[in-house]
Protein backbone atom coordinates (compact mmCIF):
# COMPACT_ATOMS: atom_id res chain seq x y z
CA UNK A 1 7.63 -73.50 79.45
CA UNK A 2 7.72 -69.90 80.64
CA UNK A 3 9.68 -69.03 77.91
CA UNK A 4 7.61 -70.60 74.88
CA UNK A 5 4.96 -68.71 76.52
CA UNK A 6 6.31 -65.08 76.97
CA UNK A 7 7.69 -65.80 73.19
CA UNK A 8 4.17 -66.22 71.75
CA UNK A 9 3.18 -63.57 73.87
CA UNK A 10 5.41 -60.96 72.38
CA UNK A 11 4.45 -62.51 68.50
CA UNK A 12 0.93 -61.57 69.51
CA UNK A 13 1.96 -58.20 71.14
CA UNK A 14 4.59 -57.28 67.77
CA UNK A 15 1.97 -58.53 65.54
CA UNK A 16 -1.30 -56.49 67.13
CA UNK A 17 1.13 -53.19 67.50
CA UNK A 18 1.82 -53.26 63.91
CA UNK A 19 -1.56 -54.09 62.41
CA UNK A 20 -3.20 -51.37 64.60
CA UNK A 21 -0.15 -48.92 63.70
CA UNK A 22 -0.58 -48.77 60.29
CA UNK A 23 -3.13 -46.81 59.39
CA UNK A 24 -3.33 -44.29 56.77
CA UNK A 25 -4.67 -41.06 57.46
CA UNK A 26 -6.73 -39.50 54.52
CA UNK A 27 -8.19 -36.19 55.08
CA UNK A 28 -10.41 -34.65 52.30
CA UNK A 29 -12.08 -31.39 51.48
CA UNK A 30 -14.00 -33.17 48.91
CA UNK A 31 -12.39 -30.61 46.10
CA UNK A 32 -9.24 -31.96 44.99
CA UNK A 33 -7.81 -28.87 44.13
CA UNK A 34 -7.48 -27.82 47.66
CA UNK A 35 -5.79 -30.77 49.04
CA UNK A 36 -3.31 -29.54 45.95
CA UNK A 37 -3.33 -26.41 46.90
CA UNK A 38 -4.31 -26.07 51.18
CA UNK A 39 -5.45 -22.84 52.08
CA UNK A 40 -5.00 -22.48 56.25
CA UNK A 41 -3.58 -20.01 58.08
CA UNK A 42 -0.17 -20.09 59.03
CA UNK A 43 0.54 -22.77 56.75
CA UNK A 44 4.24 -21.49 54.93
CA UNK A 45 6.59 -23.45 52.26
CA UNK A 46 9.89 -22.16 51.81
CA UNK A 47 11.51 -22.70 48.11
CA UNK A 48 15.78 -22.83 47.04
CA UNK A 49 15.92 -20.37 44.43
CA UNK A 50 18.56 -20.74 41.58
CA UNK A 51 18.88 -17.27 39.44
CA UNK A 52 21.03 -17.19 36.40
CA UNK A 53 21.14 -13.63 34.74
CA UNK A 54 23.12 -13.02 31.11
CA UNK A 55 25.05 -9.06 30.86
CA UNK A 56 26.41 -7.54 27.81
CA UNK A 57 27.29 -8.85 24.69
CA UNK A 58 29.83 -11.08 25.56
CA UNK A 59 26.96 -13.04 27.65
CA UNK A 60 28.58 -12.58 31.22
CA UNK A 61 27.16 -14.87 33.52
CA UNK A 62 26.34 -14.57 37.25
CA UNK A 63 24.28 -17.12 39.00
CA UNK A 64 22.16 -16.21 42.22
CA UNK A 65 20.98 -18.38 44.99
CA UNK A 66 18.32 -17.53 47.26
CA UNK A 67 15.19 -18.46 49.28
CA UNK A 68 11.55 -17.35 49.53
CA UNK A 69 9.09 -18.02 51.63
CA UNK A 70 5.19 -18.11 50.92
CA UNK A 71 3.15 -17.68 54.12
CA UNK A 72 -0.98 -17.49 54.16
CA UNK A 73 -1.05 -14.62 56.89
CA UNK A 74 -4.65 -13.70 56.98
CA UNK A 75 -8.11 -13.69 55.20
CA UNK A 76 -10.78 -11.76 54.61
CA UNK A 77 -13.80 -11.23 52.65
CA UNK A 78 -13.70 -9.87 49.23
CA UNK A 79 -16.88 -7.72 47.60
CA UNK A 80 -18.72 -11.00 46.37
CA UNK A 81 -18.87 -12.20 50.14
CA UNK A 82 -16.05 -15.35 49.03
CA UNK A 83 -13.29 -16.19 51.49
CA UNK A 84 -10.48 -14.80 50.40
CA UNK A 85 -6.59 -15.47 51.60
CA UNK A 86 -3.75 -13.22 51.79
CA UNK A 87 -0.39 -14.76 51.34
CA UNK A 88 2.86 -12.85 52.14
CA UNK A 89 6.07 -13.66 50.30
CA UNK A 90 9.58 -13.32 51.96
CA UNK A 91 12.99 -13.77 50.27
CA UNK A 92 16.43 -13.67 51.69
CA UNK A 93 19.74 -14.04 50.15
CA UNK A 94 21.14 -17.23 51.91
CA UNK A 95 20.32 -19.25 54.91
CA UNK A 96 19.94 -17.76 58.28
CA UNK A 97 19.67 -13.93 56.84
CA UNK A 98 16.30 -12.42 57.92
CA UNK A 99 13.25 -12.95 55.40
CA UNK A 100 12.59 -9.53 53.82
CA UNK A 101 8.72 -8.66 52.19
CA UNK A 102 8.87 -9.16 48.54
CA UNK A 103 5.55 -8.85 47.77
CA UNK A 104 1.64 -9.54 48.42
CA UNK A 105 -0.70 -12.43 46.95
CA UNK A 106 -4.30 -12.43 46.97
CA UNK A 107 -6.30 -16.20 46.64
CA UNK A 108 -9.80 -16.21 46.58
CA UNK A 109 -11.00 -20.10 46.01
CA UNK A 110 -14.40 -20.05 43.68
CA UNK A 111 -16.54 -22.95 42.94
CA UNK A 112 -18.43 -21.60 40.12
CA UNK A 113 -18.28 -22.53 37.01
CA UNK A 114 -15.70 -25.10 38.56
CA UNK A 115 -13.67 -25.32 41.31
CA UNK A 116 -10.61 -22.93 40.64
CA UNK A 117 -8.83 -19.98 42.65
CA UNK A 118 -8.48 -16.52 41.68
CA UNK A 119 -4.57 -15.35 42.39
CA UNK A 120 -4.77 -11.95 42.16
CA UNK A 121 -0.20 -10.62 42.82
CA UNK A 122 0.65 -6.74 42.78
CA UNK A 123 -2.51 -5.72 42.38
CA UNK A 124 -3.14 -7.57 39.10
């Protein structure tokens, strides 16, 4: 008898855990091109990069492997008053070498005419 009962109970208790487990999680700016693209600080994604470069005549070629790393390190606000984000790239030869600067993006998100974001990279 005891055991029919703690049986059921644990149905119950496996079926409750799972129904209450499962929920989805949806979060929404309510522009879809920032959940494409998030814009928060310290948020980083770090890419393989494949390099395959062609020399001389006889078409020598040497492939390259390496990383890079794009990091949003800070904002600010740019002359129109907008939000504006500043987003560091990093690149090192292999895994485990230290990330070196490579270079300096600017990403200012804009909603008019439409929703789109200005990427403004070495200055240009």
């Amino acid at each position: 008898m005891i055991k029919k009962i703690l049986s059921r109970f644990m149905l119950v208790a496996i079926c409750f855990v799972a129904f209450f487990s499962c929920k989805k999680v949806h979060q929404s700016s309510g522009d879809w091109t920032r959940n494409y693209f998030p814009l928060k600080f310290g948020k980083y994604v770090t890419y393989a990069v494949d390099s395959v470069y062609y020399f001389g005549s006889a078409g020598l070629k040497i492939e390259v492997k390496s990383q890079m790393k794009y990091v949003i390190t800070d904002t600010f606000t740019d002359s129109k008053r907008r939000l504006s984000y500043i987003m560091d790239v990093y690149s090192r030869p292999y895994d485990g070498a230290l990330w070196v600067p490579h270079r300096v993006i600017t990403i200012t998100p804009t909603t008019t005419p439409t929703s789109s974001l200005l990427y403004t990279q070495d200055g240009t």
